[in-house]
PDB file of N, CA and C in Angstrom:
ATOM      1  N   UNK A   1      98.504 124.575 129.086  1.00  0.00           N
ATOM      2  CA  UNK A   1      99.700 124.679 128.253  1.00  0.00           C
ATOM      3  C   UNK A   1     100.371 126.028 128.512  1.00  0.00           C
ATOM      4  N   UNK A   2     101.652 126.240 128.609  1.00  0.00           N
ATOM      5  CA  UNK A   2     102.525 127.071 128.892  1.00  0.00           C
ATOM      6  C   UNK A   2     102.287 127.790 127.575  1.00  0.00           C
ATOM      7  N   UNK A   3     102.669 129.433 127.733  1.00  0.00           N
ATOM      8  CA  UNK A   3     102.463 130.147 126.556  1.00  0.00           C
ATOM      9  C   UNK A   3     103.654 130.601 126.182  1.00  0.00           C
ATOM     10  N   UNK A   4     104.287 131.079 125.393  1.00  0.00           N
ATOM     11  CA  UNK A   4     105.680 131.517 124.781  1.00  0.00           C
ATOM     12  C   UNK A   4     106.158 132.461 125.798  1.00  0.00           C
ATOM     13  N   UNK A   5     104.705 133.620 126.069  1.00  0.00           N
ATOM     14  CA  UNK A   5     105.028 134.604 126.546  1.00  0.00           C
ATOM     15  C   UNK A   5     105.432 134.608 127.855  1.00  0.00           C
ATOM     16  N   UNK A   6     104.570 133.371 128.901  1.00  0.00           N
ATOM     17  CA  UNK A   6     104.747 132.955 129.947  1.00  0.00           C
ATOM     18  C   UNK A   6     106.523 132.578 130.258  1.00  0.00           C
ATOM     19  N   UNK A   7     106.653 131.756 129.269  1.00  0.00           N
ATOM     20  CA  UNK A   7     108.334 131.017 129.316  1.00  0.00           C
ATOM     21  C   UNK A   7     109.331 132.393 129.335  1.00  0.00           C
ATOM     22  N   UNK A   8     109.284 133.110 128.162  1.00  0.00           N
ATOM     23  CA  UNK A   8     109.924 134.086 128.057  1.00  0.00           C
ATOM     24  C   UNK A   8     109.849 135.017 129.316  1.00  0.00           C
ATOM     25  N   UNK A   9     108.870 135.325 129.982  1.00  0.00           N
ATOM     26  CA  UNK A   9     108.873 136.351 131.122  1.00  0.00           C
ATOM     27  C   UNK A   9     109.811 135.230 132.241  1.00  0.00           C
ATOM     28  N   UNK A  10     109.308 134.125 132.697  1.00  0.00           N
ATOM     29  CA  UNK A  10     110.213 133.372 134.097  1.00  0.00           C
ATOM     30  C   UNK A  10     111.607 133.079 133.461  1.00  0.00           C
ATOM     31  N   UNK A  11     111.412 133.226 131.993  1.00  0.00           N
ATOM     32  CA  UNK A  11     113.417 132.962 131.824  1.00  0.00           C
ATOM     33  C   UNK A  11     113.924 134.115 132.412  1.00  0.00           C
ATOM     34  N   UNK A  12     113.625 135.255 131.774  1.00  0.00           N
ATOM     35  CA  UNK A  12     113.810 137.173 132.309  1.00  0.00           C
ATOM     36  C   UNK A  12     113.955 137.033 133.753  1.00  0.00           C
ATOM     37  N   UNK A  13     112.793 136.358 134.462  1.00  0.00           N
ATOM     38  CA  UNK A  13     113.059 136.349 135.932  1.00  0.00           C
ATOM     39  C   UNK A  13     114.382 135.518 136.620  1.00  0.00           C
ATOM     40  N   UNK A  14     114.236 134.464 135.719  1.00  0.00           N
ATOM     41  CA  UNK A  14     115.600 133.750 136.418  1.00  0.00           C
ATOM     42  C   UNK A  14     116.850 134.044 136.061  1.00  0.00           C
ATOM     43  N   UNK A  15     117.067 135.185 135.238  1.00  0.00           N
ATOM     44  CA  UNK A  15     118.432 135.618 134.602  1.00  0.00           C
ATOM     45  C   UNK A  15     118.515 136.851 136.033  1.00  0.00           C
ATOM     46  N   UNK A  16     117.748 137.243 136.059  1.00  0.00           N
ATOM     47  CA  UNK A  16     117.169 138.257 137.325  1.00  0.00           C
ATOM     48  C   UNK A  16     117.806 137.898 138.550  1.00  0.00           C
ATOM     49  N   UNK A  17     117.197 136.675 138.513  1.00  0.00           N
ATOM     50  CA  UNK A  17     117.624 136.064 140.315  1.00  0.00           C
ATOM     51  C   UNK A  17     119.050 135.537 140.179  1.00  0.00           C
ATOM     52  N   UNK A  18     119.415 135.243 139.109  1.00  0.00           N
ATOM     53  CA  UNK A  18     120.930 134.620 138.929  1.00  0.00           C
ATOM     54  C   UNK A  18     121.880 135.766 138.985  1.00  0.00           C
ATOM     55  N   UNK A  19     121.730 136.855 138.402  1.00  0.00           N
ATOM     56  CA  UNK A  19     122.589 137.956 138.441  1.00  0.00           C
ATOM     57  C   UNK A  19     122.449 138.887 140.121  1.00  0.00           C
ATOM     58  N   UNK A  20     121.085 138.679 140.765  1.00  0.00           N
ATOM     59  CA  UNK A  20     121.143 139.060 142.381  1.00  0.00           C
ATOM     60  C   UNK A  20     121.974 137.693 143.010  1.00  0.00           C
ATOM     61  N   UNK A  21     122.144 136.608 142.430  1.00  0.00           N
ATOM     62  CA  UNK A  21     122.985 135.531 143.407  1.00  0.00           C
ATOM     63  C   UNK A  21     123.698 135.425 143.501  1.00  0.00           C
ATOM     64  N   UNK A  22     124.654 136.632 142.104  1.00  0.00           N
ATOM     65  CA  UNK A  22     126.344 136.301 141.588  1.00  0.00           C
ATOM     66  C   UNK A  22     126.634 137.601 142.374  1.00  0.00           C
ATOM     67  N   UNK A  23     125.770 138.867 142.429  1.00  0.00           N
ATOM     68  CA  UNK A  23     126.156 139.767 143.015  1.00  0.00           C
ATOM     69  C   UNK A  23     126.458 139.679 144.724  1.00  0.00           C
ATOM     70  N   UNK A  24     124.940 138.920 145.140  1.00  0.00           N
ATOM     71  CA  UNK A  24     125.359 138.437 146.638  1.00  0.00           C
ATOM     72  C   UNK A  24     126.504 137.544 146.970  1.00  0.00           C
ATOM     73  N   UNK A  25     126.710 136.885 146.035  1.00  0.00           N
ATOM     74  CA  UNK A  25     128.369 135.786 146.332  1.00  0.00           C
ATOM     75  C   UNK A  25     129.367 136.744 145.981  1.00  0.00           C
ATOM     76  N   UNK A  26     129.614 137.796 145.065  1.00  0.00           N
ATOM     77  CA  UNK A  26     130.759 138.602 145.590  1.00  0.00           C
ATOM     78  C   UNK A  26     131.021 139.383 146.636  1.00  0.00           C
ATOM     79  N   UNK A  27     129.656 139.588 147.455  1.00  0.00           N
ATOM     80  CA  UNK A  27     130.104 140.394 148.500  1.00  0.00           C
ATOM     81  C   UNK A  27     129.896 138.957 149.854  1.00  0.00           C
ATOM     82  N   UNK A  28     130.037 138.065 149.670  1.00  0.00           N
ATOM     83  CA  UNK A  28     130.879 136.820 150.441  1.00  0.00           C
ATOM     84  C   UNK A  28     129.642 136.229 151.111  1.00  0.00           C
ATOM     85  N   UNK A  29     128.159 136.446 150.713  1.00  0.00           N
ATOM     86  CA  UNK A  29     127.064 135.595 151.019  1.00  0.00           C
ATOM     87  C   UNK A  29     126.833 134.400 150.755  1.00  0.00           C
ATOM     88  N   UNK A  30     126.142 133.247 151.670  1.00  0.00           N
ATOM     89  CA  UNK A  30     125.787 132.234 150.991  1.00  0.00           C
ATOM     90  C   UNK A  30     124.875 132.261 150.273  1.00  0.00           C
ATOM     91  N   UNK A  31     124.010 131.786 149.289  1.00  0.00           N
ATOM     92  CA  UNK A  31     123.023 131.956 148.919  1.00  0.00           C
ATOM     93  C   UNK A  31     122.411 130.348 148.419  1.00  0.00           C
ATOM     94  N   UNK A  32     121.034 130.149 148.945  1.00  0.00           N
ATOM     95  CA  UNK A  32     120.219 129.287 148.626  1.00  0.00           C
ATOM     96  C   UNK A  32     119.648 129.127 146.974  1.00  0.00           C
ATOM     97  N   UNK A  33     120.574 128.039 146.306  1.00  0.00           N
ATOM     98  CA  UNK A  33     119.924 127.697 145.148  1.00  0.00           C
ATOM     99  C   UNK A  33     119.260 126.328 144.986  1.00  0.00           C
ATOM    100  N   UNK A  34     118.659 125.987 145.720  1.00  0.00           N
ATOM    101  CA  UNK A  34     118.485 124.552 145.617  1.00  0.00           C
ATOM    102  C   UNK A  34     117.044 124.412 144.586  1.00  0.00           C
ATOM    103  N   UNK A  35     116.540 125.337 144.087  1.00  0.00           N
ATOM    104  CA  UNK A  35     115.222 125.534 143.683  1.00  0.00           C
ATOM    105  C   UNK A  35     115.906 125.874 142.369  1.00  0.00           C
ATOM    106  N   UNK A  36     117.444 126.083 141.944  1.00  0.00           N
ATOM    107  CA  UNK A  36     117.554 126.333 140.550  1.00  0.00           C
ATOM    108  C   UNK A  36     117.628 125.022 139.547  1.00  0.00           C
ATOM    109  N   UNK A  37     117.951 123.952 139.916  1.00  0.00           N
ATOM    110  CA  UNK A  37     117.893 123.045 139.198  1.00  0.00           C
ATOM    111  C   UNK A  37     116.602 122.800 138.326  1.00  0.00           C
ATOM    112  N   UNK A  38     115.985 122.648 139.139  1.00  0.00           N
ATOM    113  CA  UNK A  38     114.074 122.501 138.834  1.00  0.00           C
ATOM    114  C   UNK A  38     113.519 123.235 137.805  1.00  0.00           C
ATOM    115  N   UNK A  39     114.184 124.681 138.197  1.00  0.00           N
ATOM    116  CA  UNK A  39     113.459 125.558 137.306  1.00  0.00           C
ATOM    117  C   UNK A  39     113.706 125.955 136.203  1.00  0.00           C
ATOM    118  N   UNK A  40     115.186 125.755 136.321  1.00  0.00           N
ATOM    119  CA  UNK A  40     115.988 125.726 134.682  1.00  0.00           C
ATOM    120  C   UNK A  40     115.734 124.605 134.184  1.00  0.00           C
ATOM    121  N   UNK A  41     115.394 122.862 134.468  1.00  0.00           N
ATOM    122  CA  UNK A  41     114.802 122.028 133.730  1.00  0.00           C
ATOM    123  C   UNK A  41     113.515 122.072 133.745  1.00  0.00           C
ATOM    124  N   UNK A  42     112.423 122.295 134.406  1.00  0.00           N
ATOM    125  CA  UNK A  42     111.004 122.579 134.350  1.00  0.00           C
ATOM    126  C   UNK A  42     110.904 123.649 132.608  1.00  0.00           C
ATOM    127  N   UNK A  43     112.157 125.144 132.584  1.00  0.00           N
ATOM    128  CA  UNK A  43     111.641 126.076 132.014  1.00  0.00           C
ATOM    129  C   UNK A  43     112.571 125.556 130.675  1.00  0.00           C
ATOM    130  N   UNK A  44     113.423 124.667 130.440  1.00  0.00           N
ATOM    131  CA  UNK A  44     113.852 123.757 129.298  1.00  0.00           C
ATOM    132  C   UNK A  44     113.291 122.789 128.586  1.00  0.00           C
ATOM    133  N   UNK A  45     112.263 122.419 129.489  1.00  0.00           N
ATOM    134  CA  UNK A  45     111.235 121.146 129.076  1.00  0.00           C
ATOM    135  C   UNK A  45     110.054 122.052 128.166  1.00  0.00           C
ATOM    136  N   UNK A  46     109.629 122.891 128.886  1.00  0.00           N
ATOM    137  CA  UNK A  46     108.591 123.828 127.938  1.00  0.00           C
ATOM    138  C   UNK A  46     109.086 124.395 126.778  1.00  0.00           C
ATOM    139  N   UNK A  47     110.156 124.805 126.670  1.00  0.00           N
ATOM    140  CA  UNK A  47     110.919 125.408 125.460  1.00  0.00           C
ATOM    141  C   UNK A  47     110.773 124.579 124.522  1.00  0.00           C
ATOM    142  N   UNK A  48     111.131 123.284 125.072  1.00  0.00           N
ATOM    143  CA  UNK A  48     111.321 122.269 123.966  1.00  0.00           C
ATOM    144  C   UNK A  48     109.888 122.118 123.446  1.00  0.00           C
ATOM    145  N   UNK A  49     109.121 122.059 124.307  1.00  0.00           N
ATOM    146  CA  UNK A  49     107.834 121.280 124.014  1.00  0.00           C
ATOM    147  C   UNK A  49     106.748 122.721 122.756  1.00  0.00           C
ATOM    148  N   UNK A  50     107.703 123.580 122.711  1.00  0.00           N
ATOM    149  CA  UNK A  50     106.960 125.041 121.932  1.00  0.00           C
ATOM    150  C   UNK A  50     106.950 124.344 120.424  1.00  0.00           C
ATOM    151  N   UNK A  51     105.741 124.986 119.600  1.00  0.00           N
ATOM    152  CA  UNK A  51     106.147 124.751 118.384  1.00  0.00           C
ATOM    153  C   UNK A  51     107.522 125.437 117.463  1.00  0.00           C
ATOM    154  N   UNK A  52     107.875 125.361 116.677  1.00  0.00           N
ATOM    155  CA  UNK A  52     109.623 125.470 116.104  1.00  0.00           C
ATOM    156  C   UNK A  52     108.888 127.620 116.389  1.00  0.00           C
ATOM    157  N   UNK A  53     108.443 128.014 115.583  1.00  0.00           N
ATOM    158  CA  UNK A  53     108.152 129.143 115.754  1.00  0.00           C
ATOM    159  C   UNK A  53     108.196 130.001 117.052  1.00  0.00           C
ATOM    160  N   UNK A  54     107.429 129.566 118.114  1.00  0.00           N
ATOM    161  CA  UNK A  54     107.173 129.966 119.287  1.00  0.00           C
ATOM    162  C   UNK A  54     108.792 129.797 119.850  1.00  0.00           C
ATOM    163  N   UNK A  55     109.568 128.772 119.365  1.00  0.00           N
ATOM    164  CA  UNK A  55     110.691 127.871 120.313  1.00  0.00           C
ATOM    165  C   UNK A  55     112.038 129.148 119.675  1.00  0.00           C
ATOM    166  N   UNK A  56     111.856 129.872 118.507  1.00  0.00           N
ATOM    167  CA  UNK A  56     112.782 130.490 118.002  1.00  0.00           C
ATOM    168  C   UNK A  56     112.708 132.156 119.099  1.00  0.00           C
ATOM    169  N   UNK A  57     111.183 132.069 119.801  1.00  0.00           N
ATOM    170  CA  UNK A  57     111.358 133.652 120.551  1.00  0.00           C
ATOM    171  C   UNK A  57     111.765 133.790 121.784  1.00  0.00           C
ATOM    172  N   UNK A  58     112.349 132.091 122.153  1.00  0.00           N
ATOM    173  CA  UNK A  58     113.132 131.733 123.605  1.00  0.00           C
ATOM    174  C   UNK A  58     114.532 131.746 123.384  1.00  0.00           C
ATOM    175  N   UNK A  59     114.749 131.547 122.110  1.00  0.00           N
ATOM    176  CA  UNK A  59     115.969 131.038 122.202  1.00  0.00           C
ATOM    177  C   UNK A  59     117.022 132.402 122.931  1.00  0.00           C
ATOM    178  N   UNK A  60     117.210 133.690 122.394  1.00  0.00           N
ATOM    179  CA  UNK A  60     117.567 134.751 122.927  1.00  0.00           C
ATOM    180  C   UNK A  60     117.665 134.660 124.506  1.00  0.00           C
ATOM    181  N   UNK A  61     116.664 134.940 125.312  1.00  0.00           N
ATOM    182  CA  UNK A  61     116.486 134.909 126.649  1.00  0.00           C
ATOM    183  C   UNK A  61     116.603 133.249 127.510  1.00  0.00           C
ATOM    184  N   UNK A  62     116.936 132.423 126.814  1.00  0.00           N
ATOM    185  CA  UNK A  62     117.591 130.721 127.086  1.00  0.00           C
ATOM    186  C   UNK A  62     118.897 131.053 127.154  1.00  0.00           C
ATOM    187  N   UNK A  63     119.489 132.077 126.280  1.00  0.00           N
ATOM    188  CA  UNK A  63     120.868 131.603 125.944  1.00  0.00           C
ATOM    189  C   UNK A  63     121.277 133.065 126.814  1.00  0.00           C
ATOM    190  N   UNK A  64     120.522 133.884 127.480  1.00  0.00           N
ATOM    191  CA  UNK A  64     121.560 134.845 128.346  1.00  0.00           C
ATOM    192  C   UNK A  64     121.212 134.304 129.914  1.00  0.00           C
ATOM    193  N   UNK A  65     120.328 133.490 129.750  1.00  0.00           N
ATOM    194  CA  UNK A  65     119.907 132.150 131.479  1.00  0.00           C
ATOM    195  C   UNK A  65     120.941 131.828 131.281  1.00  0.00           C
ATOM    196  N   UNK A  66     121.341 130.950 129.923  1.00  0.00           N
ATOM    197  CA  UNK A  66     122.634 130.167 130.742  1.00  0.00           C
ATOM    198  C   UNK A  66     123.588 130.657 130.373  1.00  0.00           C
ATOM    199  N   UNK A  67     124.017 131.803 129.732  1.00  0.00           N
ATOM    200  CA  UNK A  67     125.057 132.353 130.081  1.00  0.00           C
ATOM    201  C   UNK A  67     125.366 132.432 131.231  1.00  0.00           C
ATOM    202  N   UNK A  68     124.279 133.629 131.617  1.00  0.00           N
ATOM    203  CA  UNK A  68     124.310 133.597 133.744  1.00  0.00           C
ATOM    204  C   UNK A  68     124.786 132.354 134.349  1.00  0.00           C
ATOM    205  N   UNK A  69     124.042 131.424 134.172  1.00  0.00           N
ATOM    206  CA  UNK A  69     124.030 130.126 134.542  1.00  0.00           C
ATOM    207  C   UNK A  69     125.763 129.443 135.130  1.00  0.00           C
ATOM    208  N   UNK A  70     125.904 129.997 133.580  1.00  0.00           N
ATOM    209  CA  UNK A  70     127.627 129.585 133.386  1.00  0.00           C
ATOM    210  C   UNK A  70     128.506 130.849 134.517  1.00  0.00           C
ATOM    211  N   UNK A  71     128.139 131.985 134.459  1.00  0.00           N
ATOM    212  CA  UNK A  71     128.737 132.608 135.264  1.00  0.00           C
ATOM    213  C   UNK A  71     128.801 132.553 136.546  1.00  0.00           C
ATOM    214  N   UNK A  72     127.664 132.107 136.992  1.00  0.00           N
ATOM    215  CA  UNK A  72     127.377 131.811 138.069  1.00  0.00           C
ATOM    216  C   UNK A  72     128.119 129.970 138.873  1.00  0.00           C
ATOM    217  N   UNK A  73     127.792 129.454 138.201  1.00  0.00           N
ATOM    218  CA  UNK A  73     128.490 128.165 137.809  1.00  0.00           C
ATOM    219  C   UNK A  73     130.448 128.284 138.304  1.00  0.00           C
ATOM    220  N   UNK A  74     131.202 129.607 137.473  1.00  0.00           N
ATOM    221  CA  UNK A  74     132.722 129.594 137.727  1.00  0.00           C
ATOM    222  C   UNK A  74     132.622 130.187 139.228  1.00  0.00           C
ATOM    223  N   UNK A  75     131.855 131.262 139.366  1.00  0.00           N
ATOM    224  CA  UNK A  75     131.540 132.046 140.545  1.00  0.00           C
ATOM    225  C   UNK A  75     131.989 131.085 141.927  1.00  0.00           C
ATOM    226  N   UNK A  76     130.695 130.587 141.946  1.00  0.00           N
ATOM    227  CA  UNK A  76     130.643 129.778 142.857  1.00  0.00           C
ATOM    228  C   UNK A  76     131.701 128.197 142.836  1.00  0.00           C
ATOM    229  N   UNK A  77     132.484 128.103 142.262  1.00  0.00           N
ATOM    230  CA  UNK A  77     133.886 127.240 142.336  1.00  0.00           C
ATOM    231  C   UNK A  77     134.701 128.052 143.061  1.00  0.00           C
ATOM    232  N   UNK A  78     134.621 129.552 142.352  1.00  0.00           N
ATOM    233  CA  UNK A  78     135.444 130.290 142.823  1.00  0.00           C
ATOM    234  C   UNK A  78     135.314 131.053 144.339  1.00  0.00           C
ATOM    235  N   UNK A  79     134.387 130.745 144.843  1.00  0.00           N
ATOM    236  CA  UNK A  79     133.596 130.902 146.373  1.00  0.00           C
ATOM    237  C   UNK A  79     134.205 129.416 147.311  1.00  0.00           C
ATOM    238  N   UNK A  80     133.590 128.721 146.589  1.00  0.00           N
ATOM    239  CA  UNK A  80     134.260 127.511 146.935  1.00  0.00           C
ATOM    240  C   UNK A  80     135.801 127.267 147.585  1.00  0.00           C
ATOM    241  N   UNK A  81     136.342 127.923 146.306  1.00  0.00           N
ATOM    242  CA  UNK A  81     137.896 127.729 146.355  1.00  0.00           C
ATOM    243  C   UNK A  81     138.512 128.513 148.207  1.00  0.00           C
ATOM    244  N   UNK A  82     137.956 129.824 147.513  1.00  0.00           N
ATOM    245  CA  UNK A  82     138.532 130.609 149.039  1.00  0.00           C
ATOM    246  C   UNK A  82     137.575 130.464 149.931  1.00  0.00           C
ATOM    247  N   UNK A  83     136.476 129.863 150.041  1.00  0.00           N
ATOM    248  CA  UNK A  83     136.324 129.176 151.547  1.00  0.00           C
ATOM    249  C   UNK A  83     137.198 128.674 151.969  1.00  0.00           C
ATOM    250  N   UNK A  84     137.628 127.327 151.161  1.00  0.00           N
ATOM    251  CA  UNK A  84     138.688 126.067 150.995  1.00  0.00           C
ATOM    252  C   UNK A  84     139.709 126.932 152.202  1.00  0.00           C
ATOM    253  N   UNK A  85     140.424 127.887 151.165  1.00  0.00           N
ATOM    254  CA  UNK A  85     141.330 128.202 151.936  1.00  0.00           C
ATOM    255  C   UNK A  85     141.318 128.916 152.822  1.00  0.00           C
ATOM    256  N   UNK A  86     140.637 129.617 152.870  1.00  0.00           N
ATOM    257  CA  UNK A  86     140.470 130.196 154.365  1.00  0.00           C
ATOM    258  C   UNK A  86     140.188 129.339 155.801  1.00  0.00           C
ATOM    259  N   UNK A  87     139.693 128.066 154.797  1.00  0.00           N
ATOM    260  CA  UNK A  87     139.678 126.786 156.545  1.00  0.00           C
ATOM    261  C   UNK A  87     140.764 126.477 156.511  1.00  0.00           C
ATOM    262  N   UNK A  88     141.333 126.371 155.659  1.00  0.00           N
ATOM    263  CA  UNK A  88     142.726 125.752 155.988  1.00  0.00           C
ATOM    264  C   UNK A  88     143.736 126.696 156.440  1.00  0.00           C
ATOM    265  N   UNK A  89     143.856 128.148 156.289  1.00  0.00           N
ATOM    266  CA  UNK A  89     144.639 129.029 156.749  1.00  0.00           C
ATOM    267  C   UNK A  89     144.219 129.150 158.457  1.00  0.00           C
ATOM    268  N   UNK A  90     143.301 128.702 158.848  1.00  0.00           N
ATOM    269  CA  UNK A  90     142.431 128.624 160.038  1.00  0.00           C
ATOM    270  C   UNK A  90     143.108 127.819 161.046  1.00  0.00           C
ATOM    271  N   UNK A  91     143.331 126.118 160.390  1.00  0.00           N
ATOM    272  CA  UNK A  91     143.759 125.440 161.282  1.00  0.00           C
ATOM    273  C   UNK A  91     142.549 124.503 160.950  1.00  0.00           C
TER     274      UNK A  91
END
């Protein structure tokens, strides 16, 4: 069984790796997320599964993941976008 403390430290880590992924996409890197899906539902499934007590000392460090999440989320539309155009200014 997953421990509160366990959840709470890999949320910390993945707010971690999300804020090194938003920083590497502004300076015009690709970056490999294919492992974030998993881990933000793997580390949502345990949250849930905490008793109400334990589930109230995630909620804090859940809700600045997906803040990131979300930032990261416009980011990368916005990476998107001026690729877009830069192929098309290309030819």
């Amino acid at each position: 069984m997953t421990t509160v403390n366990n959840i709470i430290t890999r949320l910390n880590e993945l707010a971690d790796f999300i804020t090194e992924a938003l920083e590497r996409l502004e300076k015009g890197e690709v970056i490999n997320l294919s492992h974030l899906d998993e881990e933000v539902e793997t580390l949502c499934g345990q949250a849930m599964s905490l008793p109400p007590a334990d589930a109230a000392k995630v909620q804090e460090p859940m809700a600045l993941m997906i803040n990131k999440l979300e930032l990261l989320g416009l980011a990368l539309k916005d990476f998107q976008a001026l690729m877009e155009k830069e192929k098309n200014r290309l030819g």
